[in-house]
Each structure stands twice: as structure tokens, then as C-alpha cells.
PDB file of N, CA and C in Angstrom:
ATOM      1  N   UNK A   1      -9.618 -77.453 -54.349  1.00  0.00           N
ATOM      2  CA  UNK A   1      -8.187 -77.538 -54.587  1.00  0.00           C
ATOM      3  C   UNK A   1      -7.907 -77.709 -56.078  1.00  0.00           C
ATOM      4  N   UNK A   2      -8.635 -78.636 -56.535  1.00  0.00           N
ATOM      5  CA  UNK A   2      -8.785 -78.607 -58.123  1.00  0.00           C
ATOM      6  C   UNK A   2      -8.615 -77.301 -59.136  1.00  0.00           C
ATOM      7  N   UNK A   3      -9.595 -76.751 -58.449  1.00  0.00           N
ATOM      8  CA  UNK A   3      -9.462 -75.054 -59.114  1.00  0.00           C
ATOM      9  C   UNK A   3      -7.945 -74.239 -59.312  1.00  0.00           C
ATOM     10  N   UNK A   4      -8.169 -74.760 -57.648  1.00  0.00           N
ATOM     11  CA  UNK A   4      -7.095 -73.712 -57.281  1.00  0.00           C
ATOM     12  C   UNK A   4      -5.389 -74.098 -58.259  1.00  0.00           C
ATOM     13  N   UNK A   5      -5.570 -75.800 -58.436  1.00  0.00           N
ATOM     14  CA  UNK A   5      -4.069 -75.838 -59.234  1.00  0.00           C
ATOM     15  C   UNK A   5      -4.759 -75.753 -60.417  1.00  0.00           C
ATOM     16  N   UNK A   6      -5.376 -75.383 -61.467  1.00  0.00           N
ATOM     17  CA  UNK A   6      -5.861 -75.126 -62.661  1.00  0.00           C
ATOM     18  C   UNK A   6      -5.339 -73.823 -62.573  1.00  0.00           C
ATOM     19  N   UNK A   7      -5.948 -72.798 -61.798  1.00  0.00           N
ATOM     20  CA  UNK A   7      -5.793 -71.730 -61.984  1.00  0.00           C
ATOM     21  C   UNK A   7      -4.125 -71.217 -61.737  1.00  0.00           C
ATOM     22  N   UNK A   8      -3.553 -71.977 -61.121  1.00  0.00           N
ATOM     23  CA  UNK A   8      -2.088 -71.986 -61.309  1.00  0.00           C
ATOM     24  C   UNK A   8      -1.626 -71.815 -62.514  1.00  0.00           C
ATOM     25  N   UNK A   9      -2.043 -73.189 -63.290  1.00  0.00           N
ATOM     26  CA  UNK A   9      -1.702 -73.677 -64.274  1.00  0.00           C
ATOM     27  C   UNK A   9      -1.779 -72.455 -65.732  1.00  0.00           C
ATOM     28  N   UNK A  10      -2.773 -71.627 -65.631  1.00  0.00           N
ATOM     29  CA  UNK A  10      -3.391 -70.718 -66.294  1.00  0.00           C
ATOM     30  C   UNK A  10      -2.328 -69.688 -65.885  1.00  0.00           C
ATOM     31  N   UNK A  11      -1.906 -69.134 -64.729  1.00  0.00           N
ATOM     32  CA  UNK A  11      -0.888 -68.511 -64.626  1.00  0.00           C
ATOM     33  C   UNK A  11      -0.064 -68.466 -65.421  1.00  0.00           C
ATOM     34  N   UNK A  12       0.854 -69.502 -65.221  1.00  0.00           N
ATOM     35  CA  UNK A  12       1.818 -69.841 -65.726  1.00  0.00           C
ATOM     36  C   UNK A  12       2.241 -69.657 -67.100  1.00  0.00           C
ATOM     37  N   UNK A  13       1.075 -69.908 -68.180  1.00  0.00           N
ATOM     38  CA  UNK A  13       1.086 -69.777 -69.393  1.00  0.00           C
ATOM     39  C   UNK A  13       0.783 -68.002 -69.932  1.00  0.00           C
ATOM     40  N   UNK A  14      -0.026 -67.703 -68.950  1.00  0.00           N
ATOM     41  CA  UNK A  14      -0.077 -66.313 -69.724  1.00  0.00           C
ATOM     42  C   UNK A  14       1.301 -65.255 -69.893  1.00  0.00           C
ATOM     43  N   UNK A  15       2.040 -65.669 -69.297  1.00  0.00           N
ATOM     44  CA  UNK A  15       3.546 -64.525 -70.044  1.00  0.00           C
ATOM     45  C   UNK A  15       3.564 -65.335 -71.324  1.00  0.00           C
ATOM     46  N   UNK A  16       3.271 -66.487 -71.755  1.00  0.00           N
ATOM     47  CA  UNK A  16       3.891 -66.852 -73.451  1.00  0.00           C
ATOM     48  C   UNK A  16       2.676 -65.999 -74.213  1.00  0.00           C
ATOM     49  N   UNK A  17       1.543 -66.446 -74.040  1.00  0.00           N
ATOM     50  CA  UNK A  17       0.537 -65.412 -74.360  1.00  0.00           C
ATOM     51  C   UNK A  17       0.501 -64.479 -74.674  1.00  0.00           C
ATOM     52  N   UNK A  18       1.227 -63.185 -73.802  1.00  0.00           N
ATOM     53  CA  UNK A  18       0.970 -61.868 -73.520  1.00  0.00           C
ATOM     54  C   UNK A  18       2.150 -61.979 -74.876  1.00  0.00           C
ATOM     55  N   UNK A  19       3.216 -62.189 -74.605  1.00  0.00           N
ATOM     56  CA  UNK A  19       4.165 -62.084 -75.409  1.00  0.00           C
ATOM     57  C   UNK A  19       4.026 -62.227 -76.825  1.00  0.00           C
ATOM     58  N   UNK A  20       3.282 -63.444 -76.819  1.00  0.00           N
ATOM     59  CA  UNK A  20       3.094 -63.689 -78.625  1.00  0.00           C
ATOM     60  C   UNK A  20       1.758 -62.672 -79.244  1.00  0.00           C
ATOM     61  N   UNK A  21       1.224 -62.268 -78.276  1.00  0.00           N
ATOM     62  CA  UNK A  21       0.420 -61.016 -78.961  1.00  0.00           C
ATOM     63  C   UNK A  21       1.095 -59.807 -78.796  1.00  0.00           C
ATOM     64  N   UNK A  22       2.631 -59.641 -78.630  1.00  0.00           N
ATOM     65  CA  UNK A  22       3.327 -58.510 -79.465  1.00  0.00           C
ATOM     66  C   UNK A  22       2.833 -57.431 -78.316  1.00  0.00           C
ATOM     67  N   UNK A  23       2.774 -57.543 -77.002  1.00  0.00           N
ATOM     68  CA  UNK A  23       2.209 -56.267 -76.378  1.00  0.00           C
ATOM     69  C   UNK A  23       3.939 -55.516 -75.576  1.00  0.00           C
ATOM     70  N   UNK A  24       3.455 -54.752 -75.078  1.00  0.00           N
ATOM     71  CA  UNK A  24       4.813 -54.090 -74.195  1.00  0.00           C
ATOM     72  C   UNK A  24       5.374 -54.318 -73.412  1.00  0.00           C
ATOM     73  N   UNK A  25       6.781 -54.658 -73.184  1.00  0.00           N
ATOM     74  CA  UNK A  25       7.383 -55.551 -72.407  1.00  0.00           C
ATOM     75  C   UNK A  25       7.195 -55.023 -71.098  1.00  0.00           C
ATOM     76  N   UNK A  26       7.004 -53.737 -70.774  1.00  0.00           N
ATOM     77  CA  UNK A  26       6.478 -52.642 -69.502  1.00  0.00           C
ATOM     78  C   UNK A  26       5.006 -53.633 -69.508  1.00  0.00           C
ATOM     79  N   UNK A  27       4.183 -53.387 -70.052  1.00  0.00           N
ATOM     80  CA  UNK A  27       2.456 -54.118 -69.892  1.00  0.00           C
ATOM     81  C   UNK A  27       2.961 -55.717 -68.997  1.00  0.00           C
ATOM     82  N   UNK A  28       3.844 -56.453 -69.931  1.00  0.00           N
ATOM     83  CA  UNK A  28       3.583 -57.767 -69.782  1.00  0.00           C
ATOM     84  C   UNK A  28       3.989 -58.000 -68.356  1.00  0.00           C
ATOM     85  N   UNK A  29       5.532 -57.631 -68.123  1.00  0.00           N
ATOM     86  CA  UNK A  29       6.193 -57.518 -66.573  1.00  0.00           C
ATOM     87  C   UNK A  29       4.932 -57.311 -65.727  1.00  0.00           C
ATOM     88  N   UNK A  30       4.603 -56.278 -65.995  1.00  0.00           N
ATOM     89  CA  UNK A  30       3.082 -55.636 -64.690  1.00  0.00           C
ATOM     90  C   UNK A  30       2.442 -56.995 -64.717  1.00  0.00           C
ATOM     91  N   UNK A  31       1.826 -56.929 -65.673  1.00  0.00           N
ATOM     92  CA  UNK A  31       0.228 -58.346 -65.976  1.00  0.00           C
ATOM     93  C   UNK A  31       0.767 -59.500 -65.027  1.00  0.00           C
ATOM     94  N   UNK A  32       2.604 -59.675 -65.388  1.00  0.00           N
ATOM     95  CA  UNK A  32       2.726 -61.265 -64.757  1.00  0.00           C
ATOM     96  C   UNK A  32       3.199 -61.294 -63.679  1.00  0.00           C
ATOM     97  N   UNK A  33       3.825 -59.747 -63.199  1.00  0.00           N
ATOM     98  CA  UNK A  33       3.562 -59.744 -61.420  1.00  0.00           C
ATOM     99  C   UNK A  33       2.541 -59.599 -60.803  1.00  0.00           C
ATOM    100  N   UNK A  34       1.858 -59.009 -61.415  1.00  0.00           N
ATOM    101  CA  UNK A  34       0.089 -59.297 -60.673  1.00  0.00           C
ATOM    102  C   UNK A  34      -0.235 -60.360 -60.856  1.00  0.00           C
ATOM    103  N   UNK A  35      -0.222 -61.237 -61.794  1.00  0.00           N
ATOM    104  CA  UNK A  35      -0.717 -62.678 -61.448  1.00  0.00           C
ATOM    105  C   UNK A  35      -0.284 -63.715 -60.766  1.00  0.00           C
ATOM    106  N   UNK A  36       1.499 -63.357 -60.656  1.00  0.00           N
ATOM    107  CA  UNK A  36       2.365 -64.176 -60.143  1.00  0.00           C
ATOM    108  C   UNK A  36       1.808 -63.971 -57.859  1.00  0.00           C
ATOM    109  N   UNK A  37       1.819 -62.659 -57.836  1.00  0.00           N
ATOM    110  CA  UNK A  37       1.307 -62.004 -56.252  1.00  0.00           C
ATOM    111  C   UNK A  37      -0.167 -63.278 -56.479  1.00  0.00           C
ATOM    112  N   UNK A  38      -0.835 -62.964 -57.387  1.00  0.00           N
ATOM    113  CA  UNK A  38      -2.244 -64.195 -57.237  1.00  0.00           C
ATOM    114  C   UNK A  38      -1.736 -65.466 -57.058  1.00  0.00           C
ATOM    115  N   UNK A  39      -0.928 -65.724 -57.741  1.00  0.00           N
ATOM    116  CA  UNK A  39      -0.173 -67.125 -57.152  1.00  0.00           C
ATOM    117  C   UNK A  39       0.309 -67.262 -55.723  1.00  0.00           C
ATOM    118  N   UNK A  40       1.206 -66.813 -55.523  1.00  0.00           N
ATOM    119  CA  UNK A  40       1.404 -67.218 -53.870  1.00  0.00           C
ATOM    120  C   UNK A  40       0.195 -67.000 -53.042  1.00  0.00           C
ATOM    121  N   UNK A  41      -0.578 -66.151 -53.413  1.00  0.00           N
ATOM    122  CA  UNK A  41      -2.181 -66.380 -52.264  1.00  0.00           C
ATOM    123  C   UNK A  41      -2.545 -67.536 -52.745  1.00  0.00           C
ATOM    124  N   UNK A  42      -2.878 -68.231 -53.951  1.00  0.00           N
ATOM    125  CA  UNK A  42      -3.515 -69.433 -54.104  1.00  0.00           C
ATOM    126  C   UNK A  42      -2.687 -70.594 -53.632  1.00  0.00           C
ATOM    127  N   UNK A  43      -1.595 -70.576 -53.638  1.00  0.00           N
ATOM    128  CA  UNK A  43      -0.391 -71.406 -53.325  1.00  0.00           C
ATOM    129  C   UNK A  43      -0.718 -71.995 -51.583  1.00  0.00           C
ATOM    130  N   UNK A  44      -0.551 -70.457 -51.115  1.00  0.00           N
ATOM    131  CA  UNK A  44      -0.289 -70.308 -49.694  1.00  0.00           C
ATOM    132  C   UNK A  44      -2.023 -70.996 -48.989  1.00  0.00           C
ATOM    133  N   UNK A  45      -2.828 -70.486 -49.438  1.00  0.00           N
ATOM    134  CA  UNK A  45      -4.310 -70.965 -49.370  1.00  0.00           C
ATOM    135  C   UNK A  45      -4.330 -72.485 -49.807  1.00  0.00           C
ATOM    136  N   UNK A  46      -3.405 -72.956 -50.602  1.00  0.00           N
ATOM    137  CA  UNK A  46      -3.467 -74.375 -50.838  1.00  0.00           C
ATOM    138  C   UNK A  46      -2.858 -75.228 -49.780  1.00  0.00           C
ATOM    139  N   UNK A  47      -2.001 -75.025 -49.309  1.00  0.00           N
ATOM    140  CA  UNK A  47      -0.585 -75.591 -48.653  1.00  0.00           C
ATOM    141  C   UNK A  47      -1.083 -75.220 -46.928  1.00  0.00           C
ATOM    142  N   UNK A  48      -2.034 -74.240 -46.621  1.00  0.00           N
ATOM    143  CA  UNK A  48      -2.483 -74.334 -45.119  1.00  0.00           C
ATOM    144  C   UNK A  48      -3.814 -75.871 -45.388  1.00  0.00           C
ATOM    145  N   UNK A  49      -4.247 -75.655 -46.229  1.00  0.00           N
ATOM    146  CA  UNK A  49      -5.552 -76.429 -46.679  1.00  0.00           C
ATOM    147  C   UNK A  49      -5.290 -78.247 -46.332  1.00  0.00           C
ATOM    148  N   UNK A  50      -3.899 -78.071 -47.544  1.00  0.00           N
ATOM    149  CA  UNK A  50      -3.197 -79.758 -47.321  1.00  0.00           C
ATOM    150  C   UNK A  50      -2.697 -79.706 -46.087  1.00  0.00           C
ATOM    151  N   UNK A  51      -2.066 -79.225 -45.482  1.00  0.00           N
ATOM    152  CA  UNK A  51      -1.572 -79.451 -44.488  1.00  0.00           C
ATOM    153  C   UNK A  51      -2.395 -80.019 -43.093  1.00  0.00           C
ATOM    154  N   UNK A  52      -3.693 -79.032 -43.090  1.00  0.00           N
ATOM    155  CA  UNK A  52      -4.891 -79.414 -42.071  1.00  0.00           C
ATOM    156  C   UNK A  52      -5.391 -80.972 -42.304  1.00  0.00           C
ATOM    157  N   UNK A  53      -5.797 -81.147 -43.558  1.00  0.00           N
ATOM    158  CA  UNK A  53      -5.844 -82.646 -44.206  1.00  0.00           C
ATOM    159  C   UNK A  53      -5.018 -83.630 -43.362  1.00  0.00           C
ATOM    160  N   UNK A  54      -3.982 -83.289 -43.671  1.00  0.00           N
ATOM    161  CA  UNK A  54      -2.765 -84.331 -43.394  1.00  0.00           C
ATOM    162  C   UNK A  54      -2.526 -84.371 -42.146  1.00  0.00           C
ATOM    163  N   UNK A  55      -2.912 -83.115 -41.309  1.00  0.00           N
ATOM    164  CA  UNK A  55      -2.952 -83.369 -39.486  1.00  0.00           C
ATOM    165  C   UNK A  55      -3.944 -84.175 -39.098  1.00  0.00           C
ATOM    166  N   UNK A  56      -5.064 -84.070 -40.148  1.00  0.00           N
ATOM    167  CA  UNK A  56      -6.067 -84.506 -39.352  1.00  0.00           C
ATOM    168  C   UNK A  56      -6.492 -83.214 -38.303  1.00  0.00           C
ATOM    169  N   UNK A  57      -6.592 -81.932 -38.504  1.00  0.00           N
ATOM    170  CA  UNK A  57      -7.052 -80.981 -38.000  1.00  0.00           C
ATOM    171  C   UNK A  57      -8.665 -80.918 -37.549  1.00  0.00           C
ATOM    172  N   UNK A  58      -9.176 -80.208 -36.483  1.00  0.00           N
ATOM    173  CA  UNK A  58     -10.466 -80.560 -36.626  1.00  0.00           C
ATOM    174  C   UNK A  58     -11.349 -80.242 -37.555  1.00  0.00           C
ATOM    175  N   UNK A  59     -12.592 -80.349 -37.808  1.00  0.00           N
ATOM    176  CA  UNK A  59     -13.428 -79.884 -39.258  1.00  0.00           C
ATOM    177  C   UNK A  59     -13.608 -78.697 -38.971  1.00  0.00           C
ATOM    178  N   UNK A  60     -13.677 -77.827 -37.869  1.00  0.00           N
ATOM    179  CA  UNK A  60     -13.792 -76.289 -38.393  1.00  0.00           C
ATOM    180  C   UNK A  60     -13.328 -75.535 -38.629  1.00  0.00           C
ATOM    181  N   UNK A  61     -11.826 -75.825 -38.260  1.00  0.00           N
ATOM    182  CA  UNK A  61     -10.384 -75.583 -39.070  1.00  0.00           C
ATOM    183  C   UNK A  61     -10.172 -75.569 -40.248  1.00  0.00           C
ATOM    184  N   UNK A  62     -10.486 -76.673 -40.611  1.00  0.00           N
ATOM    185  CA  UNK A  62     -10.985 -77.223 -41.932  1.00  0.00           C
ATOM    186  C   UNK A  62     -11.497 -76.500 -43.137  1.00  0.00           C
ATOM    187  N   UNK A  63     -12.607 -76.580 -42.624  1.00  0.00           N
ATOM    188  CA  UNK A  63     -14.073 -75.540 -43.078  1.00  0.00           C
ATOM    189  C   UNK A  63     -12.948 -73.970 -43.418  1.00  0.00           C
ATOM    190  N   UNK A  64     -12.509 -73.295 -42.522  1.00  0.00           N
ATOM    191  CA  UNK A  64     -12.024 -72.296 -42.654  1.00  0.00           C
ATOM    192  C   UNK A  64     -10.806 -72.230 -43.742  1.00  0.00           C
ATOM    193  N   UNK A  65      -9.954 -73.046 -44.159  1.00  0.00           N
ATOM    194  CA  UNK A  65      -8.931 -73.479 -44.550  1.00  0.00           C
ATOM    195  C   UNK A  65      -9.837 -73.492 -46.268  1.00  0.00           C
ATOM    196  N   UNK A  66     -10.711 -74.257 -46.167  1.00  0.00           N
ATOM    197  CA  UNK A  66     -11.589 -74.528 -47.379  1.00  0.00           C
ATOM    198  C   UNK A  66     -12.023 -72.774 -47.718  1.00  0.00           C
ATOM    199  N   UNK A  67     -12.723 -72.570 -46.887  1.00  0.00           N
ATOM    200  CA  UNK A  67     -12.835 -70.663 -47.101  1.00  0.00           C
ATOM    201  C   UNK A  67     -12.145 -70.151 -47.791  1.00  0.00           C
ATOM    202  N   UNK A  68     -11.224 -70.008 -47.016  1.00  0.00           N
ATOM    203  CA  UNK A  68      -9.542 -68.860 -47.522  1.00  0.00           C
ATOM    204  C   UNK A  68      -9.313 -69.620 -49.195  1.00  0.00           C
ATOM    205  N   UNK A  69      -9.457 -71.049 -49.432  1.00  0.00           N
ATOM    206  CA  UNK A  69      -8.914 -71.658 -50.432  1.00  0.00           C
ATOM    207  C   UNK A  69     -10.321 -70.743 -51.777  1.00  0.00           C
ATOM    208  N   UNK A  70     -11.367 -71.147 -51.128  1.00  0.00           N
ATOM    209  CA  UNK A  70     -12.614 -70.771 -52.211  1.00  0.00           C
ATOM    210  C   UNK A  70     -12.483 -68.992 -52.224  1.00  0.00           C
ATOM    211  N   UNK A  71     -12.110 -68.349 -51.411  1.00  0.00           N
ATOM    212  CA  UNK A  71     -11.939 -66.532 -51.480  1.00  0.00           C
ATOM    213  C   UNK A  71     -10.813 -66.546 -52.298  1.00  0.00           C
ATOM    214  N   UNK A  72      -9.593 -66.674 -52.346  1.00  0.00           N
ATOM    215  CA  UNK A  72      -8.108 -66.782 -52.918  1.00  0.00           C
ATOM    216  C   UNK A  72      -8.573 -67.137 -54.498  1.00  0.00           C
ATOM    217  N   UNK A  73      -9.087 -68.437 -54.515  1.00  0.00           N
ATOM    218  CA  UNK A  73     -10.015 -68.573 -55.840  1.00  0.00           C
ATOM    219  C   UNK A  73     -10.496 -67.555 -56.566  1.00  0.00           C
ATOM    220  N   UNK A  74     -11.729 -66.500 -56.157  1.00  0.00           N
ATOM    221  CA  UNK A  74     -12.454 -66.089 -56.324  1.00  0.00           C
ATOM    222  C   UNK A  74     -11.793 -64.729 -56.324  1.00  0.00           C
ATOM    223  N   UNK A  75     -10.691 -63.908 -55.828  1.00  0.00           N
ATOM    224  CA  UNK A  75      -9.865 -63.121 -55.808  1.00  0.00           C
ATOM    225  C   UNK A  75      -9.137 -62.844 -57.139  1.00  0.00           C
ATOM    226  N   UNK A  76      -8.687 -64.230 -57.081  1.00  0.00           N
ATOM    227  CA  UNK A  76      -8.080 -64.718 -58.714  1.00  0.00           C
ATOM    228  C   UNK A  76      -8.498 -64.343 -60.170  1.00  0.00           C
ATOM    229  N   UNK A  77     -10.233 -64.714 -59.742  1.00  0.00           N
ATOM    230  CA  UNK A  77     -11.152 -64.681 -61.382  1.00  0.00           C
ATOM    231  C   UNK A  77     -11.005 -63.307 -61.221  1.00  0.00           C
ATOM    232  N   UNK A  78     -11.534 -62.215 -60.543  1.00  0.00           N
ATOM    233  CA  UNK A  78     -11.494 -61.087 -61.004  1.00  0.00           C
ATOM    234  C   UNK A  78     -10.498 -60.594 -61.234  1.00  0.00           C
ATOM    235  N   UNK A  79      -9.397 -60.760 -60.672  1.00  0.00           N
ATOM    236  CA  UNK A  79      -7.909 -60.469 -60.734  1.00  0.00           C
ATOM    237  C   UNK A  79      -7.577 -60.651 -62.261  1.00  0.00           C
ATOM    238  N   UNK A  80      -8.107 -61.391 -62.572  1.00  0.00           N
ATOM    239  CA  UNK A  80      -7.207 -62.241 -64.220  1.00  0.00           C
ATOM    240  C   UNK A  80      -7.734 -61.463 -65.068  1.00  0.00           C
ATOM    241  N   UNK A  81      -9.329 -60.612 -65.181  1.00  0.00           N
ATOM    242  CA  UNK A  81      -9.969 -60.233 -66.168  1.00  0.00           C
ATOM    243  C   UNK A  81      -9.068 -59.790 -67.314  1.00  0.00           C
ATOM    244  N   UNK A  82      -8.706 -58.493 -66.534  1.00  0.00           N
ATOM    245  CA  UNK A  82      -7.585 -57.401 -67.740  1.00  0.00           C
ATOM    246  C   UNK A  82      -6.569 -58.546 -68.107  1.00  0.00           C
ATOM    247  N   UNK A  83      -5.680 -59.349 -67.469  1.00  0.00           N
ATOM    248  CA  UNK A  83      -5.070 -60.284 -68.140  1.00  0.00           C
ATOM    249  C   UNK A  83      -5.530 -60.944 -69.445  1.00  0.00           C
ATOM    250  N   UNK A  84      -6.584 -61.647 -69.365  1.00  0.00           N
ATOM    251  CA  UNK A  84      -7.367 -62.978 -69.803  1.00  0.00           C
ATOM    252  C   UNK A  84      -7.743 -61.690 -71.377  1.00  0.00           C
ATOM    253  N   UNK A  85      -7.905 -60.507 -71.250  1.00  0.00           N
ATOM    254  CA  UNK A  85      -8.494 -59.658 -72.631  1.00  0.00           C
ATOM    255  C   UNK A  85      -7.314 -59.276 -72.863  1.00  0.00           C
ATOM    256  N   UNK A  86      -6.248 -58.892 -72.390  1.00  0.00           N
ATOM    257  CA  UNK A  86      -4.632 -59.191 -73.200  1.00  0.00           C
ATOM    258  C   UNK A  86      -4.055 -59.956 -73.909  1.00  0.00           C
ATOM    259  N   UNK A  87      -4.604 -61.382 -73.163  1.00  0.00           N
ATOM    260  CA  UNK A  87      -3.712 -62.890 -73.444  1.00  0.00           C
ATOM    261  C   UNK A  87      -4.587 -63.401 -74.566  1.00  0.00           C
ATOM    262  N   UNK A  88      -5.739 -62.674 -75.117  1.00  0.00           N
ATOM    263  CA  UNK A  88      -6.422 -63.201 -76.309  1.00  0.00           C
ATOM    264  C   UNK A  88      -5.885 -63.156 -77.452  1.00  0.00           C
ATOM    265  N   UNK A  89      -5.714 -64.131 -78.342  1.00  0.00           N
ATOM    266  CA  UNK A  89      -5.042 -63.732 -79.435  1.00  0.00           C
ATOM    267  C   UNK A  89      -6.050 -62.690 -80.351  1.00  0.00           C
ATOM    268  N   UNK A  90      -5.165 -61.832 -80.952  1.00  0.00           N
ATOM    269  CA  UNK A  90      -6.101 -60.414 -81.515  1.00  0.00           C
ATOM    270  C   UNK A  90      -7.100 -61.091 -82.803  1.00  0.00           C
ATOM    271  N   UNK A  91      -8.071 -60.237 -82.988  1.00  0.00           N
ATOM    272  CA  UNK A  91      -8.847 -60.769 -83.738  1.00  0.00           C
ATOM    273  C   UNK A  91      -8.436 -60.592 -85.352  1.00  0.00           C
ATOM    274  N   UNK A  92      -8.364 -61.075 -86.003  1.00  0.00           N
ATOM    275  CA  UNK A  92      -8.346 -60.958 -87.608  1.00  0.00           C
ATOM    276  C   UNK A  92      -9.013 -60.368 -88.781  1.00  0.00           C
ATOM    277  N   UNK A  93      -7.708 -59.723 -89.597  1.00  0.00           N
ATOM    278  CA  UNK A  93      -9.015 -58.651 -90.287  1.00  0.00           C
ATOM    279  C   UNK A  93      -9.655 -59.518 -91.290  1.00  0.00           C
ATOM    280  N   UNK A  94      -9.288 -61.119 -91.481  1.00  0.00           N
ATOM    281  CA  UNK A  94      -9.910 -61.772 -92.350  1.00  0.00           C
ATOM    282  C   UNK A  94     -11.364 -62.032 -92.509  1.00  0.00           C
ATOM    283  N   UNK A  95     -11.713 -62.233 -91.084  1.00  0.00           N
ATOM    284  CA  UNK A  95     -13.079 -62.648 -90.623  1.00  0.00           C
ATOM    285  C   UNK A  95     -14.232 -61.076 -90.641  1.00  0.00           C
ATOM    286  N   UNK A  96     -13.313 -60.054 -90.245  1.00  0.00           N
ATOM    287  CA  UNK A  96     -14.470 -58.607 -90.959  1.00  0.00           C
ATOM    288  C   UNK A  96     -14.618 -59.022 -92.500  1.00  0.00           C
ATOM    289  N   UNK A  97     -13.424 -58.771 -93.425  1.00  0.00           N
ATOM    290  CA  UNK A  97     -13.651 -58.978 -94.594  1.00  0.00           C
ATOM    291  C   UNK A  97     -14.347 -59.966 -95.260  1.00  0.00           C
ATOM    292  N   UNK A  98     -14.539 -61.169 -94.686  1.00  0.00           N
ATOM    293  CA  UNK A  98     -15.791 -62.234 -95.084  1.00  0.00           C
ATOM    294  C   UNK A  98     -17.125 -61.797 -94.915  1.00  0.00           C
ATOM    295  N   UNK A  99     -16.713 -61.448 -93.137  1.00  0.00           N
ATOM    296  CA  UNK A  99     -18.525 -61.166 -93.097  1.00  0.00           C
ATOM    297  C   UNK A  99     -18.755 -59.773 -93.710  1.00  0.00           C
ATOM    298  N   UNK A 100     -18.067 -58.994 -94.292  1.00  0.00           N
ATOM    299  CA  UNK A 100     -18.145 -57.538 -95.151  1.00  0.00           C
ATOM    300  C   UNK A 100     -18.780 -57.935 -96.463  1.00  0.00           C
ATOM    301  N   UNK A 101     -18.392 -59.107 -96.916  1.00  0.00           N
ATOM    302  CA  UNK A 101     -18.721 -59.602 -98.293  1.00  0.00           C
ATOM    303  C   UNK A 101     -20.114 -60.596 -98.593  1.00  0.00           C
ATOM    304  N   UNK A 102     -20.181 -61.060 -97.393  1.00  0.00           N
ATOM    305  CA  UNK A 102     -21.499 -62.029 -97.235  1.00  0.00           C
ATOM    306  C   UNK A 102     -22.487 -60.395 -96.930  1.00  0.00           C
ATOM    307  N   UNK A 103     -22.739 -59.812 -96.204  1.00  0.00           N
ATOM    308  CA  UNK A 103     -23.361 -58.860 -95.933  1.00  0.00           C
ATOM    309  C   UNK A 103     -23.571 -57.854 -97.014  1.00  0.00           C
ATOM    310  N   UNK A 104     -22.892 -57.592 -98.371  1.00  0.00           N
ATOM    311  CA  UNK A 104     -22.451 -56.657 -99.582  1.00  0.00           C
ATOM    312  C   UNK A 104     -23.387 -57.354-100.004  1.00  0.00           C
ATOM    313  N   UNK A 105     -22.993 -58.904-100.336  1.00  0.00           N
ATOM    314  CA  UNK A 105     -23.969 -59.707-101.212  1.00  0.00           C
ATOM    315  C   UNK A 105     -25.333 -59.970-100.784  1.00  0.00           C
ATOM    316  N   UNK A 106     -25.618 -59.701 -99.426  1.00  0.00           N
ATOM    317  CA  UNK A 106     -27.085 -59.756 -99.154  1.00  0.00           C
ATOM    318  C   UNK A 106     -27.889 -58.722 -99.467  1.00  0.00           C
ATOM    319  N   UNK A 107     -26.529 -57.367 -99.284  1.00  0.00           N
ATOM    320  CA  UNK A 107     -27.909 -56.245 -99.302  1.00  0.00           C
ATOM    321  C   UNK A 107     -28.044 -56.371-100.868  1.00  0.00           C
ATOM    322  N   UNK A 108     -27.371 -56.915-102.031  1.00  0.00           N
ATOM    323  CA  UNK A 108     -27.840 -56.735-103.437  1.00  0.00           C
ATOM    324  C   UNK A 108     -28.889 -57.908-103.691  1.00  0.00           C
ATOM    325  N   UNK A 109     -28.975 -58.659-103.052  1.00  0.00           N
ATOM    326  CA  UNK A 109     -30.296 -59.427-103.074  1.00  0.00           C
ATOM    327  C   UNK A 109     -29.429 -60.875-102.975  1.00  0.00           C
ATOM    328  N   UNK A 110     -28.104 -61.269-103.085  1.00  0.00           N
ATOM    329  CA  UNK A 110     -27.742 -62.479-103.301  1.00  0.00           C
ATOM    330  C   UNK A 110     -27.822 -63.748-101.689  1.00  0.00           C
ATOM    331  N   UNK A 111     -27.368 -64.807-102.590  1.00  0.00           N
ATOM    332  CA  UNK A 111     -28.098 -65.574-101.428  1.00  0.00           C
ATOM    333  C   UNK A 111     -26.346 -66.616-100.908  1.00  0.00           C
TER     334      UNK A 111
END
């Protein structure tokens, strides 16, 4: 269950994400209805889960409830990939140009 509201939580934030890396407001809409559809499965997989808890349901109910919660999970991680390489902030041309210059100065012999 832990996971499962983390990975909520991770939801939630990636439209500020997507956004502050300047991508297409067409891209971002898509990205955060596909993740948002991953939400109500993790939601819905959470909320049969508590609920069995709180009946006191029997354990193989249970067990199954725990299933659906750990698949919904696991649905999720692959689900997020293309998200998660969107929501990265882009890399910087500062850090080529350093290591361009440490590498210049090695091949002339410097240290």
C-alpha cells in the first residue's frame, strides 16, 4: 500500500514537470491522462484492499486484494517509463562543455 500511495504521489507532480521542461501542451495532456487512467487503477486496487482489512475479510480474499494491489503497482512502473524520460529536467550544454575542455586538455598532455 505504501507503494501504491507514493506512486500516487509521483503522479501528481509530473504535469508541473512536464510543463517546466517547455514540452507540448498536446504531449503533456496525453502523458497526464495516461497517468491519471494509472491512478484510478492504483486508487481502486487500494480502496478494495482497505476495505477487506477493515471487514476483516477472510485471508484469501485478502491475498487476492494484495495481488491486484502488487499488479496495478507493477502496471504503473512500466506505464510511467515514457513519462519519467519527459519529466527529466533536460540536460545542460554546460556540463558537455566542461567535460569538452577537461578531455582537450588531456589529449595535449595536461593534467
Amino acid at each position: 500500500m505504501n507503494q501504491a500511495s507514493s506512486n500516487l504521489l509521483e503522479i501528481q507532480g509530473f504535469e508541473t514537470k512536464l510543463k517546466a521542461n517547455k514540452l507540448d501542451d498536446g504531449l503533456v495532456r496525453a502523458l497526464v491522462q495516461s497517468m491519471n487512467s494509472q491512478a484510478e487503477l492504483l486508487r481502486a486496487a487500494r480502496a478494495k484492499l482497505e476495505e477487506a482489512i477493515a471487514h476483516q475479510d477472510p485471508e484469501e480474499q485478502i491475498k487476492q486484494y494484495v495481488y491486484c494491489l502488487n499488479h496495478a503497482n507493477d502496471v504503473y512502473k512500466n506505464a510511467s517509463k515514457h513519462v519519467r524520460v519527459h519529466a527529466q529536467p533536460p540536460k545542460t550544454p554546460k556540463a558537455k562543455a566542461k567535460s569538452g575542455a577537461k578531455n582537450a586538455s588531456s589529449a595535449k598532455g595536461g593534467k
